[in-house]
N, C-alpha and C. Protein backbone atom coordinates (compact mmCIF):
# COMPACT_ATOMS: atom_id res chain seq x y z
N UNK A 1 -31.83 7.93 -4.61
CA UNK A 1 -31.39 6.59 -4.94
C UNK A 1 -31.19 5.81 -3.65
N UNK A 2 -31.63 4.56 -3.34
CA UNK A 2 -31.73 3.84 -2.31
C UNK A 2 -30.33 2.97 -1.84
N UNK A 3 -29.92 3.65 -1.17
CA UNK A 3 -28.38 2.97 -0.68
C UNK A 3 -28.56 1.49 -0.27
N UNK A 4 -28.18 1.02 -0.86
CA UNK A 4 -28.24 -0.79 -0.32
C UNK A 4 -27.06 -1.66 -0.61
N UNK A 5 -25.58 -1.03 -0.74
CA UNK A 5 -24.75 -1.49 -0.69
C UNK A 5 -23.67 -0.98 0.17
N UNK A 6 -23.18 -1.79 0.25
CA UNK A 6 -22.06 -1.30 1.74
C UNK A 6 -20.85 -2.18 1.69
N UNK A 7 -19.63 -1.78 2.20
CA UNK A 7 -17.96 -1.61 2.20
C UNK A 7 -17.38 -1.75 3.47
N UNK A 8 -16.93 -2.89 3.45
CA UNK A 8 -16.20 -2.73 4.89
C UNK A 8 -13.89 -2.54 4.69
N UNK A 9 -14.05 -1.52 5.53
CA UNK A 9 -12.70 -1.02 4.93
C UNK A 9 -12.21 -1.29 6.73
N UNK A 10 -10.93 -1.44 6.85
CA UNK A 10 -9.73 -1.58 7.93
C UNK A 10 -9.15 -0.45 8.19
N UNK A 11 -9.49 0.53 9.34
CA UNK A 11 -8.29 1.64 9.32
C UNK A 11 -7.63 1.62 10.85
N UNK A 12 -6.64 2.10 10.64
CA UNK A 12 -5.72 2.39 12.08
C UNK A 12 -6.44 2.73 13.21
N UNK A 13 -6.23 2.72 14.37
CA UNK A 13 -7.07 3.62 15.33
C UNK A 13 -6.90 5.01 15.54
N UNK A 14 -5.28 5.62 14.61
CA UNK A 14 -5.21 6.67 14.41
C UNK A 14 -6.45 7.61 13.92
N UNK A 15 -6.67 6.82 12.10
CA UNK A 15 -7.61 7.05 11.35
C UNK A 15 -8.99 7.11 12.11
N UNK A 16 -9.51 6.08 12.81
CA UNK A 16 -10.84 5.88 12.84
C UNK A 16 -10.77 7.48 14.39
N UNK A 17 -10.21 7.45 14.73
CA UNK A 17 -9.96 8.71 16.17
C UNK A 17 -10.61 9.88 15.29
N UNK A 18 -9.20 10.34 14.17
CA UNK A 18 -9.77 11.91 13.13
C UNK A 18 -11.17 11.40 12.77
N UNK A 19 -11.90 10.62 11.85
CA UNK A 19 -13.06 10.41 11.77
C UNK A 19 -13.96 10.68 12.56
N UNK A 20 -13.81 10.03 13.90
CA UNK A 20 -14.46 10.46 14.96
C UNK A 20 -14.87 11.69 15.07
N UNK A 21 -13.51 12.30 15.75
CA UNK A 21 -13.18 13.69 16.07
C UNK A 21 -14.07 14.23 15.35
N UNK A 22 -14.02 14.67 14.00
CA UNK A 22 -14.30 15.20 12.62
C UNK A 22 -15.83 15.43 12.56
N UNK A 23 -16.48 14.05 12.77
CA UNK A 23 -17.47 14.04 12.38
C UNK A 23 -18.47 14.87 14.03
N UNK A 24 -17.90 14.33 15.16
CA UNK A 24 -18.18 14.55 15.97
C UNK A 24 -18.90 16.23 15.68
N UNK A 25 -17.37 16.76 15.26
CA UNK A 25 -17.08 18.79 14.88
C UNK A 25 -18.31 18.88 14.48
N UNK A 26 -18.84 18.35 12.92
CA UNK A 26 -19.89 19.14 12.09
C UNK A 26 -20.90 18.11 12.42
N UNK A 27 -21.24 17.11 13.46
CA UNK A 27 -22.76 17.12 13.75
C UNK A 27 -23.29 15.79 12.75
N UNK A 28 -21.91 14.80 12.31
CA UNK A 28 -22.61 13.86 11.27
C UNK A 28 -22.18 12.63 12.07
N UNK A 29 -23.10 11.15 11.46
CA UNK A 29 -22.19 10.35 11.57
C UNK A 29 -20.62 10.27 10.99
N UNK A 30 -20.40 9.16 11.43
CA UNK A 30 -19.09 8.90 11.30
C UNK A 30 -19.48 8.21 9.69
N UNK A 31 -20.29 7.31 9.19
CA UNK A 31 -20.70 6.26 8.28
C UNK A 31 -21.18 7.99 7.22
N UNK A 32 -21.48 8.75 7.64
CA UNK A 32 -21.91 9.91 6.44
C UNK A 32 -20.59 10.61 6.50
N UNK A 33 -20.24 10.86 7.31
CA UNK A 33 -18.36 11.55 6.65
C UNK A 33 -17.83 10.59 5.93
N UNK A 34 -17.88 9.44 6.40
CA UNK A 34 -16.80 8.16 5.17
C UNK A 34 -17.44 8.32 4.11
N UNK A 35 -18.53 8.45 4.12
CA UNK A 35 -19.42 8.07 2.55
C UNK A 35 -19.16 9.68 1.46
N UNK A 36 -18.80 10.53 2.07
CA UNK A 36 -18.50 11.65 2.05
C UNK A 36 -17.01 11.74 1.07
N UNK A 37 -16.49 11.31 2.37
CA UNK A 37 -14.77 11.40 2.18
C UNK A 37 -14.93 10.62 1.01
N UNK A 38 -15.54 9.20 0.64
CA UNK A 38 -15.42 8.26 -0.46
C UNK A 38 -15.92 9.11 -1.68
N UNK A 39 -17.28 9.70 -1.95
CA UNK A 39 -17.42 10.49 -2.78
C UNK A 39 -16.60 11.72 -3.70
N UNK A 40 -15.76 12.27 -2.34
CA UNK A 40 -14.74 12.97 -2.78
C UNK A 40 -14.47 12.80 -4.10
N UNK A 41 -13.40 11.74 -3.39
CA UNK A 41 -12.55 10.61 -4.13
C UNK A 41 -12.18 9.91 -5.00
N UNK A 42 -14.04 9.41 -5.01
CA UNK A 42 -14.60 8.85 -6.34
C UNK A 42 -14.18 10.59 -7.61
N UNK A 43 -14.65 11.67 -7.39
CA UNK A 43 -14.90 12.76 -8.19
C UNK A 43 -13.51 12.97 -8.71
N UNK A 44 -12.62 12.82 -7.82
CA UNK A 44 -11.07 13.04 -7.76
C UNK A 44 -10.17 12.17 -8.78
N UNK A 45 -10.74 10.53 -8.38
CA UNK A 45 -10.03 9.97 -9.60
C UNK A 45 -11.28 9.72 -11.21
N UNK A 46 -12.50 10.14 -10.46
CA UNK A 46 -12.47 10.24 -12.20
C UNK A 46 -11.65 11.44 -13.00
N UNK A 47 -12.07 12.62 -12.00
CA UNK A 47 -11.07 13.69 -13.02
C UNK A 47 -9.76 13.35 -13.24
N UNK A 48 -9.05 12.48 -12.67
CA UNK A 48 -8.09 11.89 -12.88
C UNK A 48 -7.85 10.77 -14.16
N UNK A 49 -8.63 9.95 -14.31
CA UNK A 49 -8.65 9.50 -15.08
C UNK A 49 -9.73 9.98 -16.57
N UNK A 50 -9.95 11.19 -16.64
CA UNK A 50 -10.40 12.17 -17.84
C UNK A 50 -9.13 12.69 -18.33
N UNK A 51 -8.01 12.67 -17.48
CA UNK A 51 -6.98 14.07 -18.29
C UNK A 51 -5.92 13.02 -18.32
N UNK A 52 -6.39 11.54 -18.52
CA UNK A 52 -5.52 10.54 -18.72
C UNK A 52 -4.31 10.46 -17.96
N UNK A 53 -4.33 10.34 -16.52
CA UNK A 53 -3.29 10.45 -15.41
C UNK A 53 -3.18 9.24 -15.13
N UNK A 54 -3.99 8.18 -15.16
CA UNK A 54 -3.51 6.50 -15.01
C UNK A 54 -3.54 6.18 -15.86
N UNK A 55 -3.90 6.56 -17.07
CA UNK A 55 -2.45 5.66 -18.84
C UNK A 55 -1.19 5.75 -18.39
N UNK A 56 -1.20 7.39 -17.77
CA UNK A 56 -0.11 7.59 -17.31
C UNK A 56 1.33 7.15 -16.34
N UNK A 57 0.18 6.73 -15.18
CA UNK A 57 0.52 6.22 -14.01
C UNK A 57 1.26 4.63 -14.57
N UNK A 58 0.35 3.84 -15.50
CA UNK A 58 0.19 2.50 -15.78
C UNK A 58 1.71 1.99 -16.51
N UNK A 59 1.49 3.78 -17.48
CA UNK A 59 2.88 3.28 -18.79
C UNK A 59 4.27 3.52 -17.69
N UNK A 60 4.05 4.25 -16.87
CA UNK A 60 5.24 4.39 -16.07
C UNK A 60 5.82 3.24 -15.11
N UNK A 61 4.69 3.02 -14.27
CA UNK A 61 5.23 1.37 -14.05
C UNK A 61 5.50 0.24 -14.36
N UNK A 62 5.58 0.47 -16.56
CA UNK A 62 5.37 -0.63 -16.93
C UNK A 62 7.31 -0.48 -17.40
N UNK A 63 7.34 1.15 -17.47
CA UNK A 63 8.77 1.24 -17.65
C UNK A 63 9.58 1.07 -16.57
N UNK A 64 9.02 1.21 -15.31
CA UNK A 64 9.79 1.10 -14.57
C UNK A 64 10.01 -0.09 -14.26
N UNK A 65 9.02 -1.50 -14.26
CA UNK A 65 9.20 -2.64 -14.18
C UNK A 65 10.31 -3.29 -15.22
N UNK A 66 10.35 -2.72 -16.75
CA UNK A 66 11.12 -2.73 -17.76
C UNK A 66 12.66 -2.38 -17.14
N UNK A 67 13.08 -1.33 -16.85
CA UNK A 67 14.08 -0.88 -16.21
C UNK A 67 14.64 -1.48 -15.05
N UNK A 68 13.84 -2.04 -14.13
CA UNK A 68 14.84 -2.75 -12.93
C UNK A 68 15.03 -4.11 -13.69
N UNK A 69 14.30 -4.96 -14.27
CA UNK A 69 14.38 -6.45 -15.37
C UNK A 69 15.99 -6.04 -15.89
N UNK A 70 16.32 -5.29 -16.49
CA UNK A 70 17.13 -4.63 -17.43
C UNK A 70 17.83 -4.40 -16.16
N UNK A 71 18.27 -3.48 -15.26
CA UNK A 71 19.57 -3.82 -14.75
C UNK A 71 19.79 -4.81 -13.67
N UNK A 72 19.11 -5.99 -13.76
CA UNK A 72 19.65 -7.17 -13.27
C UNK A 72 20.20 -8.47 -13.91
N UNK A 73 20.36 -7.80 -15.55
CA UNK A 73 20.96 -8.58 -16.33
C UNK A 73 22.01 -8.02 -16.51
């Protein structure tokens, strides 16, 4: 599949250093470890959102938004 879209993301100079480092280790770019690390990620929150963990996430902040409303009255 022909990659023809692209992401520009902001990280620390902490972050972009490990990247470096990292990619430097196993011999890749830096732009194929991110795309990497992003893939993860992507796999991570879909299984996340299969075993319904952000209904989850969603109804909880909706109580918790409910709950601070409620003790400032």
């Amino acid at each position: 599949m022909k990659r023809n879209k692209e992401i520009k993301i902001s990280l620390t100079e902490e972050e972009m250093n490990k990247i470096e480092e990292i990619a430097k280790k196993i011999g890749i770019t830096k732009s194929h470890l991110a795309r990497n690390i992003v893939l993860v990620g992507l796999e991570e929150a879909e299984f996340y959102q299969n075993i319904g963990l952000f209904d989850l996430i969603k109804s909880v902040k909706k109580l918790r938004k409910k709950a601070i409303e409620l003790s400032k009255k």
